[in-house]
N, C-alpha and C. Protein backbone atom coordinates (compact mmCIF):
# COMPACT_ATOMS: atom_id res chain seq x y z
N UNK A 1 117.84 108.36 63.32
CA UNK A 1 118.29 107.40 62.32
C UNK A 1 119.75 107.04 62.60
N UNK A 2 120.15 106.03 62.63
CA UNK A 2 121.35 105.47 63.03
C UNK A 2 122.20 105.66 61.96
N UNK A 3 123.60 105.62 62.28
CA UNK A 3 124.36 105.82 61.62
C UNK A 3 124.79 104.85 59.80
N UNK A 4 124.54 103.65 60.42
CA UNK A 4 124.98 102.16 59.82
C UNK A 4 123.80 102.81 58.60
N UNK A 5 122.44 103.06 59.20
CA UNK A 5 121.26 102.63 57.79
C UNK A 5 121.60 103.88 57.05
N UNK A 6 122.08 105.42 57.28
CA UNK A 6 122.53 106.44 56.83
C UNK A 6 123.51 105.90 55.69
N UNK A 7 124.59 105.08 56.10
CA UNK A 7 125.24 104.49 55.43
C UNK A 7 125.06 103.93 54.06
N UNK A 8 123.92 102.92 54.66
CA UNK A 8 123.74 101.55 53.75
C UNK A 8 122.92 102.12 52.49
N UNK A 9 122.13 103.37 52.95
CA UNK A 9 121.43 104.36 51.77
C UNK A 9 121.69 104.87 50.94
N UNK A 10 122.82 105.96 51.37
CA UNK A 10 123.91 106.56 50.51
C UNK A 10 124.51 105.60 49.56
N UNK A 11 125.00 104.31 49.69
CA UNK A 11 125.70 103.17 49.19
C UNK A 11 125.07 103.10 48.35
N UNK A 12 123.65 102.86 48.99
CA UNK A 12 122.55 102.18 47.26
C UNK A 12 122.02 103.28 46.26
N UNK A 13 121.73 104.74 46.78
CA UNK A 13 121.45 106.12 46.15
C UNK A 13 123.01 106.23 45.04
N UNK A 14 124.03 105.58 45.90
CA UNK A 14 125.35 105.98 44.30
C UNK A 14 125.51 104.87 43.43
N UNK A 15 125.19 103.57 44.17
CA UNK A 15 125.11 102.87 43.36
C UNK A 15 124.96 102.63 42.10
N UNK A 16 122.95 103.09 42.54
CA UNK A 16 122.49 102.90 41.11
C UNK A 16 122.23 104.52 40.48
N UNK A 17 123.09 104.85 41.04
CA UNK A 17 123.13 106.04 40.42
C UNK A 17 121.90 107.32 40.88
N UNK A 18 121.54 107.20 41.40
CA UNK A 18 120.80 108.23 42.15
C UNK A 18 121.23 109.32 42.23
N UNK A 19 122.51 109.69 42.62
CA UNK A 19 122.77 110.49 42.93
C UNK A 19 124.54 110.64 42.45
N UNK A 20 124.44 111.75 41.78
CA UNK A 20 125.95 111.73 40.71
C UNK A 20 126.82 112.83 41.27
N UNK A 21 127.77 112.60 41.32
CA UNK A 21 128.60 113.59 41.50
C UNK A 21 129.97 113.90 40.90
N UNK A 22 130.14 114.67 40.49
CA UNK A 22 130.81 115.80 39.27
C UNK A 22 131.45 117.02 39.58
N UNK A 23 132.67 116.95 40.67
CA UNK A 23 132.86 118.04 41.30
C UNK A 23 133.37 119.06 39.49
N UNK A 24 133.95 118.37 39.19
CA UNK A 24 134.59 119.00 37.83
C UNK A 24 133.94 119.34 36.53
N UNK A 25 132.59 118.73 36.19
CA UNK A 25 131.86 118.99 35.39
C UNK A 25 130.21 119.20 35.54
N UNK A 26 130.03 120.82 36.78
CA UNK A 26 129.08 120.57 37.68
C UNK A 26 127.61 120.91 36.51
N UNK A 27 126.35 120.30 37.41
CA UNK A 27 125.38 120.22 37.01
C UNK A 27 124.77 121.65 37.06
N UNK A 28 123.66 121.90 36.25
CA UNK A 28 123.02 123.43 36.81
C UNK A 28 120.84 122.48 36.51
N UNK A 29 120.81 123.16 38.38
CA UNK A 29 119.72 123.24 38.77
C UNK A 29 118.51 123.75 38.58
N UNK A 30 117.20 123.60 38.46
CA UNK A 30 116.32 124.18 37.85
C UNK A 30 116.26 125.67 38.27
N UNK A 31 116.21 125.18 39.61
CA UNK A 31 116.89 126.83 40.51
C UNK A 31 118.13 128.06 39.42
N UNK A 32 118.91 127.17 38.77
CA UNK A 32 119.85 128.13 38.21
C UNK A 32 120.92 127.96 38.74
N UNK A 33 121.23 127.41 40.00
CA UNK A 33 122.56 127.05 40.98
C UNK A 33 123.49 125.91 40.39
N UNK A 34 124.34 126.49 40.34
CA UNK A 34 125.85 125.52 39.58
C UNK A 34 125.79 124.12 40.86
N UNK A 35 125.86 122.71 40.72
CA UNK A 35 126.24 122.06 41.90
C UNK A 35 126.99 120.92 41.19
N UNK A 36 128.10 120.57 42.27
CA UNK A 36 128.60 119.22 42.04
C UNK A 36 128.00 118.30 42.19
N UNK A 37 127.08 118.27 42.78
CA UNK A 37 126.06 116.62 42.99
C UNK A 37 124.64 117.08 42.30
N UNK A 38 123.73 115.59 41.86
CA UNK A 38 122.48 115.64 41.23
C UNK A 38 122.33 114.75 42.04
N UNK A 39 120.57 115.22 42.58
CA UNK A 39 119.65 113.31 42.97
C UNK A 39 118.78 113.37 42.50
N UNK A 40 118.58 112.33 42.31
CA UNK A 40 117.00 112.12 41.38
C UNK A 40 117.02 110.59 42.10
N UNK A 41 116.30 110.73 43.25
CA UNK A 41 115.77 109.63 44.52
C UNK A 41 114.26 108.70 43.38
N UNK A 42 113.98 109.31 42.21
CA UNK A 42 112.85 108.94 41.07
C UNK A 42 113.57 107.59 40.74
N UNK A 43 114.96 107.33 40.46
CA UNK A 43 115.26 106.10 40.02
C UNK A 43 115.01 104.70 40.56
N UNK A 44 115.16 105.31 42.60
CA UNK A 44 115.55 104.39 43.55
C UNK A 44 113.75 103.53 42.80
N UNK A 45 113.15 103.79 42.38
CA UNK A 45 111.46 103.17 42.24
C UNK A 45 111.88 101.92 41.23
N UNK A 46 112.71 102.02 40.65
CA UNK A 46 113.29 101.32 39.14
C UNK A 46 113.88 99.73 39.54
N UNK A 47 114.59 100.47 41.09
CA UNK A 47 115.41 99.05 41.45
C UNK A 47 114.78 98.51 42.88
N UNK A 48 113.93 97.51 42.72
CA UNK A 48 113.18 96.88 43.78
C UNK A 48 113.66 96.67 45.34
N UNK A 49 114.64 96.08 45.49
CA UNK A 49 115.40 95.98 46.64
C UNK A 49 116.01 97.53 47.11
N UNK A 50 116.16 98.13 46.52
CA UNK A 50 116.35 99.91 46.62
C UNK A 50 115.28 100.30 47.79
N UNK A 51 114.00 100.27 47.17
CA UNK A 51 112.82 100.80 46.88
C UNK A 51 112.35 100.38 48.22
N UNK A 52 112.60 98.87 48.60
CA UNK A 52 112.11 98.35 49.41
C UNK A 52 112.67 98.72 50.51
N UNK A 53 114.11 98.83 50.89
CA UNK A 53 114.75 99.25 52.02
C UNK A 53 114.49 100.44 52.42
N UNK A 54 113.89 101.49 51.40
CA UNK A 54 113.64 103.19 52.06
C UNK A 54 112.40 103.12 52.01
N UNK A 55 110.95 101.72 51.93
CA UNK A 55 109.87 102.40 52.44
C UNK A 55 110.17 101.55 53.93
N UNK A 56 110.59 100.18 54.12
CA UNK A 56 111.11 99.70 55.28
C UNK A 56 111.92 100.91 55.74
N UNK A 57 112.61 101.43 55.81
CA UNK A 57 113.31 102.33 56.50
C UNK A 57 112.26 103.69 57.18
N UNK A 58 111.46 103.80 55.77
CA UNK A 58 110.67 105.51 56.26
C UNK A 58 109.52 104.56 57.37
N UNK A 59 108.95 103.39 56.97
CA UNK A 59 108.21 102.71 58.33
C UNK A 59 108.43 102.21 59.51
N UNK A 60 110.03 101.80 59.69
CA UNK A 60 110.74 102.15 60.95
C UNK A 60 110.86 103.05 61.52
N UNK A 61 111.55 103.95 60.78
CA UNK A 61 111.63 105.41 61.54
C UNK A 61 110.25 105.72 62.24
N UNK A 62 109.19 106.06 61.47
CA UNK A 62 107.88 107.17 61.63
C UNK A 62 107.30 105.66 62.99
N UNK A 63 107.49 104.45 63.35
CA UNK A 63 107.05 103.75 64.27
C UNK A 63 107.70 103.62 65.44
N UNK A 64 109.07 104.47 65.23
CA UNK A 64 109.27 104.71 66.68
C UNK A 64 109.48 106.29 66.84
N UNK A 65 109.56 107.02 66.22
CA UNK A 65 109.48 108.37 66.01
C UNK A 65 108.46 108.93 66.30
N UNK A 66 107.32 108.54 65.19
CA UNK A 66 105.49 109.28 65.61
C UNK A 66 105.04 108.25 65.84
N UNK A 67 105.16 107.02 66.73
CA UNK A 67 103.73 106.18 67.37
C UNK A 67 102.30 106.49 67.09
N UNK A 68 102.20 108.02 67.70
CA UNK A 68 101.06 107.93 67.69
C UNK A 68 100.57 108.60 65.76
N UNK A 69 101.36 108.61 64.94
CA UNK A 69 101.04 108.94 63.42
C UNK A 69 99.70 108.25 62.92
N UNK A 70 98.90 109.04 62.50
CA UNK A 70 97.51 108.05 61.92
C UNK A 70 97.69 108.13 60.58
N UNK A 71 98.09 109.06 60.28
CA UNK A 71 97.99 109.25 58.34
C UNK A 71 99.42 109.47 57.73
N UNK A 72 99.66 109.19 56.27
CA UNK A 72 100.66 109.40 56.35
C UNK A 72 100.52 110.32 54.99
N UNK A 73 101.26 111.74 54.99
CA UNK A 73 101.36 112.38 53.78
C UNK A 73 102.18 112.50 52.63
N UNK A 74 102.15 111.96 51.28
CA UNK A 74 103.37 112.57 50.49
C UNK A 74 103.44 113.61 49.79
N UNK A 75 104.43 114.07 49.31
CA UNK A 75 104.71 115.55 49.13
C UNK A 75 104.64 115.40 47.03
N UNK A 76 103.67 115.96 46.30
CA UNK A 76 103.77 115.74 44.97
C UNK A 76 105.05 116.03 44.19
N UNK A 77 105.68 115.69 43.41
CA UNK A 77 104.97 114.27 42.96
C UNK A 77 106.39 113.23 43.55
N UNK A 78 107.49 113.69 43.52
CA UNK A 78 108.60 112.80 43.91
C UNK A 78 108.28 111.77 44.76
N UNK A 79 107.39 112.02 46.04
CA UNK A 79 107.62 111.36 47.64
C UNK A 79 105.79 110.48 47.04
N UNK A 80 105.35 110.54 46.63
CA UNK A 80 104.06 109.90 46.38
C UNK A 80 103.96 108.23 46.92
N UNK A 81 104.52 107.74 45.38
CA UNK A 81 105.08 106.59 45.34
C UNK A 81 105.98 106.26 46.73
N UNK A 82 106.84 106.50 47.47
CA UNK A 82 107.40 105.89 48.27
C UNK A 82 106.62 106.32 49.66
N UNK A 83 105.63 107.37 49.60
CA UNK A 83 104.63 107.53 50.87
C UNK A 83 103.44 106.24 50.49
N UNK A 84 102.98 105.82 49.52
CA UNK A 84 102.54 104.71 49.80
C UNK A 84 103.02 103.69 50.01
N UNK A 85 103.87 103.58 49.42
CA UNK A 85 104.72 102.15 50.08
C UNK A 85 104.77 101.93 51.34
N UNK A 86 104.98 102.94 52.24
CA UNK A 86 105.13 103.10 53.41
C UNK A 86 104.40 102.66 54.14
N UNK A 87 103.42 103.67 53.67
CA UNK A 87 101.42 103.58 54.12
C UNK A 87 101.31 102.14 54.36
N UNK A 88 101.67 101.40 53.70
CA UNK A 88 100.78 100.17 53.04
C UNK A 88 101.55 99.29 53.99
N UNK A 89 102.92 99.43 54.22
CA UNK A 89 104.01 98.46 54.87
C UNK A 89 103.27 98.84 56.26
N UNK A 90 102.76 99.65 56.87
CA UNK A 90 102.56 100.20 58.30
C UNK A 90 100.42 100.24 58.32
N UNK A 91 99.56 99.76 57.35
CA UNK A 91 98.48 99.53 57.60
C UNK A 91 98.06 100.98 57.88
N UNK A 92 98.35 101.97 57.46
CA UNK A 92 97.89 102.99 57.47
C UNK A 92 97.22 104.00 55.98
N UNK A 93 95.98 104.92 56.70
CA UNK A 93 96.15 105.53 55.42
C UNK A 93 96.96 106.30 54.69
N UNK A 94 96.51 107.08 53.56
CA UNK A 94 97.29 107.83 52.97
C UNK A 94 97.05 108.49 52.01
N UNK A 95 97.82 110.40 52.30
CA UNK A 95 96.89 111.55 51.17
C UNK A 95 98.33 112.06 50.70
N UNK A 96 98.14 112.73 49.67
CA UNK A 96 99.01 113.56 49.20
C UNK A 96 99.02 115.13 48.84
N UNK A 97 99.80 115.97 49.29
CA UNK A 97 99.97 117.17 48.82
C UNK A 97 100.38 117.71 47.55
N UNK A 98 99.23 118.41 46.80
CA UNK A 98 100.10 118.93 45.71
C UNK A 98 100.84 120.08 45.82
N UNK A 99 101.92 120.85 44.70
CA UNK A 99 102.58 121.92 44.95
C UNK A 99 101.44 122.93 44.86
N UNK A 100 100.49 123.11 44.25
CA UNK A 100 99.31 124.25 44.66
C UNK A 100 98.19 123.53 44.50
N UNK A 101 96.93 124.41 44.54
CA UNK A 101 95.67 123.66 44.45
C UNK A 101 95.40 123.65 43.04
N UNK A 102 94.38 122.70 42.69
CA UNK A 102 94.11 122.81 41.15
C UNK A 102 93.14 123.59 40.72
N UNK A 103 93.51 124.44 39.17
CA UNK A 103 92.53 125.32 38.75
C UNK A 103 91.32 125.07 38.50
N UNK A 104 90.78 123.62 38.69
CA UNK A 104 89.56 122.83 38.14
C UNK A 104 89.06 121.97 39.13
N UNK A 105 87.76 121.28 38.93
CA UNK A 105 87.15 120.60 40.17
C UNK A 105 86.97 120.96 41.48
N UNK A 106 87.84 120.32 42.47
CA UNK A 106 87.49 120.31 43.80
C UNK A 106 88.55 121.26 44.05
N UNK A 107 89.80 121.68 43.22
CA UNK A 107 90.11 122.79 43.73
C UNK A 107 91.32 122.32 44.72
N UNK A 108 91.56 120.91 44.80
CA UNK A 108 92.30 120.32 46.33
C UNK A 108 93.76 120.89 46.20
N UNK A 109 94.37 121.25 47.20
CA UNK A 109 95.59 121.14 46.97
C UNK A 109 96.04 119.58 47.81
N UNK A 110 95.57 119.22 49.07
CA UNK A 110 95.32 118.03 49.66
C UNK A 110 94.80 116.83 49.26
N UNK A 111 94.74 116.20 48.70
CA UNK A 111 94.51 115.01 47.99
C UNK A 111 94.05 113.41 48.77
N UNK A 112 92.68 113.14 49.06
CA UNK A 112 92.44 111.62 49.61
C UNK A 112 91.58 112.40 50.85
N UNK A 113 91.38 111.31 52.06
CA UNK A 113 90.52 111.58 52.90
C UNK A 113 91.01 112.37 53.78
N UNK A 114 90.77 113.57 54.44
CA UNK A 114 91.42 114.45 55.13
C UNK A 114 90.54 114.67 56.37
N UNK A 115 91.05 114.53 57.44
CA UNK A 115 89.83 114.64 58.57
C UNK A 115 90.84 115.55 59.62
N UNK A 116 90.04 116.59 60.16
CA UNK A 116 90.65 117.88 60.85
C UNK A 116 91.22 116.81 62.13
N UNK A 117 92.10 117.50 62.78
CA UNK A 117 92.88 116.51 63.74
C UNK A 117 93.33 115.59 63.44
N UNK A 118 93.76 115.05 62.44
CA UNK A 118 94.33 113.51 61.99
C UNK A 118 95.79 114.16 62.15
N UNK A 119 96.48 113.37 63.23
CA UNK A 119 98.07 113.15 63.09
C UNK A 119 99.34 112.95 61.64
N UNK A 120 99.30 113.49 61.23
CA UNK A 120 100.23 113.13 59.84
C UNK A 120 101.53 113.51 60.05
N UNK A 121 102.61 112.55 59.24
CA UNK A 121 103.64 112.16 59.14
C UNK A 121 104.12 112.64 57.76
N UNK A 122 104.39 113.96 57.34
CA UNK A 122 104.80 113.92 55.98
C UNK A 122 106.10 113.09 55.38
N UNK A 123 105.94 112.68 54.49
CA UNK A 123 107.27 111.72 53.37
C UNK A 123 107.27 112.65 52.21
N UNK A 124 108.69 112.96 52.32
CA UNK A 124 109.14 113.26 51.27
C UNK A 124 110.63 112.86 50.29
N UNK A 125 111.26 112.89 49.07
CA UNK A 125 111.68 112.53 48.57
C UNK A 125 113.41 112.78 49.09
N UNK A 126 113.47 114.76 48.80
CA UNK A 126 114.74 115.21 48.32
C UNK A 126 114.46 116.65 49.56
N UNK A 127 115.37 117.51 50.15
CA UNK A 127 115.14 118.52 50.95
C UNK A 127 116.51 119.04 50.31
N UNK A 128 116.18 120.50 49.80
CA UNK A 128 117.23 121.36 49.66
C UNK A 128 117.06 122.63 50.22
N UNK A 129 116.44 123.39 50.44
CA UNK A 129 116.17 124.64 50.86
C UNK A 129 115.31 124.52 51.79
N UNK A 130 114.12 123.35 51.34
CA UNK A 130 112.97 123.53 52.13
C UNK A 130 111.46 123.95 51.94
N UNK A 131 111.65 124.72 50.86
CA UNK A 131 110.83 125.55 50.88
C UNK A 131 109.55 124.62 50.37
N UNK A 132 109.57 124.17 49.24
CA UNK A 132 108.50 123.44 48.56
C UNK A 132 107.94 122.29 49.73
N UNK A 133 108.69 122.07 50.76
CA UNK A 133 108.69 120.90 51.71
C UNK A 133 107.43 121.51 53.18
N UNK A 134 108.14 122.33 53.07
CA UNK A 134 107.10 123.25 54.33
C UNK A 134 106.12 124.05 53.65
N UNK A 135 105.82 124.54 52.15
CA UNK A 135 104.55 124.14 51.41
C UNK A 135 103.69 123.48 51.44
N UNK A 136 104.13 122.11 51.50
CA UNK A 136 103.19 120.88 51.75
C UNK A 136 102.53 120.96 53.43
N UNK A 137 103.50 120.91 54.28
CA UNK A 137 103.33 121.08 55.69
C UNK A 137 102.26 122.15 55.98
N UNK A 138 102.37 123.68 55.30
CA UNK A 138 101.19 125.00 55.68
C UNK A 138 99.66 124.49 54.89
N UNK A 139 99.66 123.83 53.77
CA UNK A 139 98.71 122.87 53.26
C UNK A 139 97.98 122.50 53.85
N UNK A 140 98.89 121.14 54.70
CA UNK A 140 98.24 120.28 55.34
C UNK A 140 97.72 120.68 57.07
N UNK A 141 98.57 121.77 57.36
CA UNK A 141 97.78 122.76 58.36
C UNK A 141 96.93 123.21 58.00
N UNK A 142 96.97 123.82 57.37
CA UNK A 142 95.52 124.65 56.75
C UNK A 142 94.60 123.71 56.42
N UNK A 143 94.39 122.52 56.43
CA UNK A 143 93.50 121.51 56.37
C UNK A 143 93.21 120.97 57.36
N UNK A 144 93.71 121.21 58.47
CA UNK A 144 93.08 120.88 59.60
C UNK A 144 93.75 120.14 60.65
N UNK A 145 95.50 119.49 59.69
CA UNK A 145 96.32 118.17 60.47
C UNK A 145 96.82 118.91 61.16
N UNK A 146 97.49 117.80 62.18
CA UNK A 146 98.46 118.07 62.96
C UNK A 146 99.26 117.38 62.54
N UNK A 147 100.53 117.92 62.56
CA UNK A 147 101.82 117.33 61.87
C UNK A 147 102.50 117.61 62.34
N UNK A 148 103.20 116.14 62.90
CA UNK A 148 104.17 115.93 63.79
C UNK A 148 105.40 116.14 63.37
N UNK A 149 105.54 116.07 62.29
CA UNK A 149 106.89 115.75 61.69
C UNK A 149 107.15 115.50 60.49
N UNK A 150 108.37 115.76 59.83
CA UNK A 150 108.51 115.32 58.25
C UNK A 150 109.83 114.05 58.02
N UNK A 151 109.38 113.17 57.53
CA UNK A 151 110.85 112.21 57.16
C UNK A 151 110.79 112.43 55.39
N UNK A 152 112.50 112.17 55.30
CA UNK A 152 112.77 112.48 53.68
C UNK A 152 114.04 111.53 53.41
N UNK A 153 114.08 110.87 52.40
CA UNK A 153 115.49 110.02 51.72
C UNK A 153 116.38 110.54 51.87
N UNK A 154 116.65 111.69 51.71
CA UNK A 154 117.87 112.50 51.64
C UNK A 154 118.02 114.24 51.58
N UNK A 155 118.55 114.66 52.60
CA UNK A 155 119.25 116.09 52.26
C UNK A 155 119.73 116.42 52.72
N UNK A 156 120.01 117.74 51.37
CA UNK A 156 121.60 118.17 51.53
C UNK A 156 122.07 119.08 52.61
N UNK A 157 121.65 119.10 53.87
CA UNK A 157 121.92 120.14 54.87
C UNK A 157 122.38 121.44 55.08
N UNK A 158 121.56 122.02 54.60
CA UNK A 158 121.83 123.54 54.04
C UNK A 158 121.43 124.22 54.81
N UNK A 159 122.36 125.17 55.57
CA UNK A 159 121.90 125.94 56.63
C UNK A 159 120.31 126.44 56.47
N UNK A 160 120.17 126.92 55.66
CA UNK A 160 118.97 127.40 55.41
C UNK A 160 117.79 126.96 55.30
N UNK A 161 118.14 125.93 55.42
CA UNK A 161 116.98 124.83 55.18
C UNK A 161 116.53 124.35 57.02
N UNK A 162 117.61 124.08 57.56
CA UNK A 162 117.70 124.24 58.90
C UNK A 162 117.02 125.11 59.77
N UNK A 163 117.22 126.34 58.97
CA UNK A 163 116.48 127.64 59.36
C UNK A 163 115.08 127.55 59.31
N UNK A 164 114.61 127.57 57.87
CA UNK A 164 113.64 127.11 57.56
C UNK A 164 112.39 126.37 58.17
N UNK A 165 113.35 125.22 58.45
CA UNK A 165 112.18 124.23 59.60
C UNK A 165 111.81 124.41 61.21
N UNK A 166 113.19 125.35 61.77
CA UNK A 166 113.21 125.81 63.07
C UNK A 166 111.69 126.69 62.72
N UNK A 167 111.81 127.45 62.23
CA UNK A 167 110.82 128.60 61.66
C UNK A 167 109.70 128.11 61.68
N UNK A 168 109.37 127.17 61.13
CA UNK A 168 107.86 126.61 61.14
C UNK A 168 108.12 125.08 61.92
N UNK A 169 108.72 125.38 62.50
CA UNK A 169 108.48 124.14 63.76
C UNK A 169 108.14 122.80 63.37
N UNK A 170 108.90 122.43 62.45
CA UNK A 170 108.87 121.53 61.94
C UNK A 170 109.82 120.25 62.16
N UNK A 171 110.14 119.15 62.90
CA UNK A 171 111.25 118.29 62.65
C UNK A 171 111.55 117.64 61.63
N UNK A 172 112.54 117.44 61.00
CA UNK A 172 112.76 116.88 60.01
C UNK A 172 113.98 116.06 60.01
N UNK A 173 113.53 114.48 60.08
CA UNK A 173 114.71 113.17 60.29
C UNK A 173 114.33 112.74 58.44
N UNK A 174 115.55 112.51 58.62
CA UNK A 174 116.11 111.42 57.16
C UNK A 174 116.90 110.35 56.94
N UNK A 175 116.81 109.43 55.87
CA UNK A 175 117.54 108.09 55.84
C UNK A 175 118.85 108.23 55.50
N UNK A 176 119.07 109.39 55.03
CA UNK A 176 120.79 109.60 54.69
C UNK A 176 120.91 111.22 54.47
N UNK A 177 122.03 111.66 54.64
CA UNK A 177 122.60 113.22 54.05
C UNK A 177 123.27 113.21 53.54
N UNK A 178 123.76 114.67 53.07
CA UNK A 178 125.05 114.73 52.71
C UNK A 178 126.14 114.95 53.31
N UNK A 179 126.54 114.94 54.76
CA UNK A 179 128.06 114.30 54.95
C UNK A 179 128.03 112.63 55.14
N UNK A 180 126.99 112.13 55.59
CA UNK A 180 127.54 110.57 55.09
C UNK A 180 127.59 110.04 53.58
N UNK A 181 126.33 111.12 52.67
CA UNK A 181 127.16 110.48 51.14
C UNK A 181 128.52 110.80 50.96
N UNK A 182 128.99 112.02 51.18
CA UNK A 182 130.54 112.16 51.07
C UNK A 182 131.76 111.57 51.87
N UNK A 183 130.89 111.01 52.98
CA UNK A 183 131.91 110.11 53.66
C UNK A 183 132.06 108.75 53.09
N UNK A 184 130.68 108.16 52.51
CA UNK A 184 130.72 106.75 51.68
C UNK A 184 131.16 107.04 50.56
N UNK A 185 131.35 108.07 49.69
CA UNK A 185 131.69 108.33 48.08
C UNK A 185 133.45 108.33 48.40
N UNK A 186 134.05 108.61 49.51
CA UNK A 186 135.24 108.57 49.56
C UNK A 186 135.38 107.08 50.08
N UNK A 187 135.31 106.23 50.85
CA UNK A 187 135.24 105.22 50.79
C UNK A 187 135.40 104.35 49.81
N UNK A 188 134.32 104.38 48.91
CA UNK A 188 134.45 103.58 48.01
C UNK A 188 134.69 104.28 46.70
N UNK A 189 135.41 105.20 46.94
CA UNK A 189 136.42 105.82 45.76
C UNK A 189 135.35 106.12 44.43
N UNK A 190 134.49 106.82 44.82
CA UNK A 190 133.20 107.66 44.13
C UNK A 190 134.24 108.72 43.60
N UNK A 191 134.48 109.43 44.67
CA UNK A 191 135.33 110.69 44.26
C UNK A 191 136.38 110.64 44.83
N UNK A 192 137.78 111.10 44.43
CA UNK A 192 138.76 111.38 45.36
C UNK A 192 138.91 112.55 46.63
N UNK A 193 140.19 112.28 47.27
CA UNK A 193 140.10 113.07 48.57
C UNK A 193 140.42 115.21 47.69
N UNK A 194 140.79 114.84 46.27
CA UNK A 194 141.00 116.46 46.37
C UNK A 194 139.77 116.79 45.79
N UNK A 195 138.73 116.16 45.91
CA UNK A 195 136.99 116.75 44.98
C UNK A 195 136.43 117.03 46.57
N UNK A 196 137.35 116.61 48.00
CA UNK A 196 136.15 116.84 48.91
C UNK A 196 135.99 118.22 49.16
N UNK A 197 137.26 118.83 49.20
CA UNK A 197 137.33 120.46 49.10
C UNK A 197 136.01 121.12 48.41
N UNK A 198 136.04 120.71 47.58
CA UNK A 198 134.99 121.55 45.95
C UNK A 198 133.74 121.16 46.74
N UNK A 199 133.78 119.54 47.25
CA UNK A 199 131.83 119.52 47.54
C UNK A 199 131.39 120.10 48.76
N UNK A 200 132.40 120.67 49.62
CA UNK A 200 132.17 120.92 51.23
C UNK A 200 132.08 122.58 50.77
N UNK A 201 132.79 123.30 50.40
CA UNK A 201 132.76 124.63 49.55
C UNK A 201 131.86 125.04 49.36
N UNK A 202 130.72 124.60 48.22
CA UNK A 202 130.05 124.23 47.61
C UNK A 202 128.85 124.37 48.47
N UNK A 203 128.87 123.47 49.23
CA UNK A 203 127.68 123.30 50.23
C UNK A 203 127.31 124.57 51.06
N UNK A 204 128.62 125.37 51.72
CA UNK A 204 128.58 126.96 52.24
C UNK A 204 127.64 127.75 51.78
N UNK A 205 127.50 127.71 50.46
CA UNK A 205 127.03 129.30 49.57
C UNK A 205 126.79 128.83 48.36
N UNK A 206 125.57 127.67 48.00
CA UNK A 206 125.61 127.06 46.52
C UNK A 206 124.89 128.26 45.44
N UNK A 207 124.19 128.66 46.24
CA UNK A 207 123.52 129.62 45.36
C UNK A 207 124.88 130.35 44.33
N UNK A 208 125.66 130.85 45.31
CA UNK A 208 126.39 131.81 44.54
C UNK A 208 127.75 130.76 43.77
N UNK A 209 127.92 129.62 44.15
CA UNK A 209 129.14 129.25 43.74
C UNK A 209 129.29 129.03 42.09
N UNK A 210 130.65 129.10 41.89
CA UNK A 210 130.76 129.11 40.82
C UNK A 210 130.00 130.14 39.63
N UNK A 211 129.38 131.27 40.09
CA UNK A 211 128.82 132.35 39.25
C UNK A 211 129.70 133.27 38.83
């Protein structure tokens, strides 16, 4: 992913507010983790031209990235909505992963037509740790895909998360992170230069910061 569209993402994720940041009055995570930034990538669906540039973006990428991609997966429930968009922009099908299987019916945790050997491309929303992300991925192994790869809107590059995907052999490209949101939030005077300290800090050891 090039630098410029990394850019132009981050721009529209603070814009409309997607993504807030509060080095001074930080948020607390469902996780329990104190952080200066929130995303909720759920809004980008609200503002059309948003919406449109990151499933154009996730169908650029995955067409010169996975060529040979036949299916495309989203990750429940965040990445749904913008894995079809995708789907649909690129004439392809498209299933979704839930976070477990269901206690009733068919029991799926995999969702839509699933055929053993089908190439899939997971989409997902938000990547912080990872974990719920390569959930979806052992899923959709265990169902039979081969999965080439995961693309996601945004994340926050957390060593561990890094770790994470080395681990299960997973690649994982995205339309923006977090050092180009903090390079565009200073730019256009989102935050000042003494909040970059607090968000780079922050990023080291979030679990524990501020406890």
């Amino acid at each position: 992913m090039n630098a410029s569209t990394q850019q132009e993402i981050a721009r529209m994720l603070l814009q409309i507010k997607a993504i807030k940041l509060n080095p001074t009055n930080p948020f607390t995570w469902a996780s329990g983790w104190h952080s200066p930034i929130y995303c909720d990538n759920r809004k980008t669906l609200s503002y059309p031209q948003v919406r449109k540039r990151i499933y154009e973006g996730f169908a650029a990428l995955i067409a010169e990235k996975y060529p040979e991609a036949e299916v495309l997966a989203g990750v429940a429930t965040g990445a749904i909505a913008h894995g079809v968009l995708a789907a649909e922009a690129m004439g392809k099908p498209f299933i979704y992963v839930r976070s477990a299987p269901k206690n009733h019916g068919l029991t799926n945790q995999v969702e839509g037509e699933v055929r053993p050997g089908a190439k899939v491309v997971v989409v997902e929303d938000l990547v912080s740790t990872g974990g719920s992300s390569l959930n979806a991925v052992e899923a959709l192994r265990s169902a039979g895909c081969d999965v080439l790869g995961m693309t996601a809107i945004f994340t926050y590059g957390f060593p561990t998360a890094t770790e994470n995907f080395a681990k299960a052999g997973v690649e994982l490209t995205t339309l923006s992170d977090y050092e180009t949101l903090i390079g565009v939030a200073i730019e256009q005077r989102y935050v000042s230069d003494a909040d970059l300290e607090t968000l780079r800090e922050w990023r080291k050891n979030p679990s524990e910061w501020r406890r």
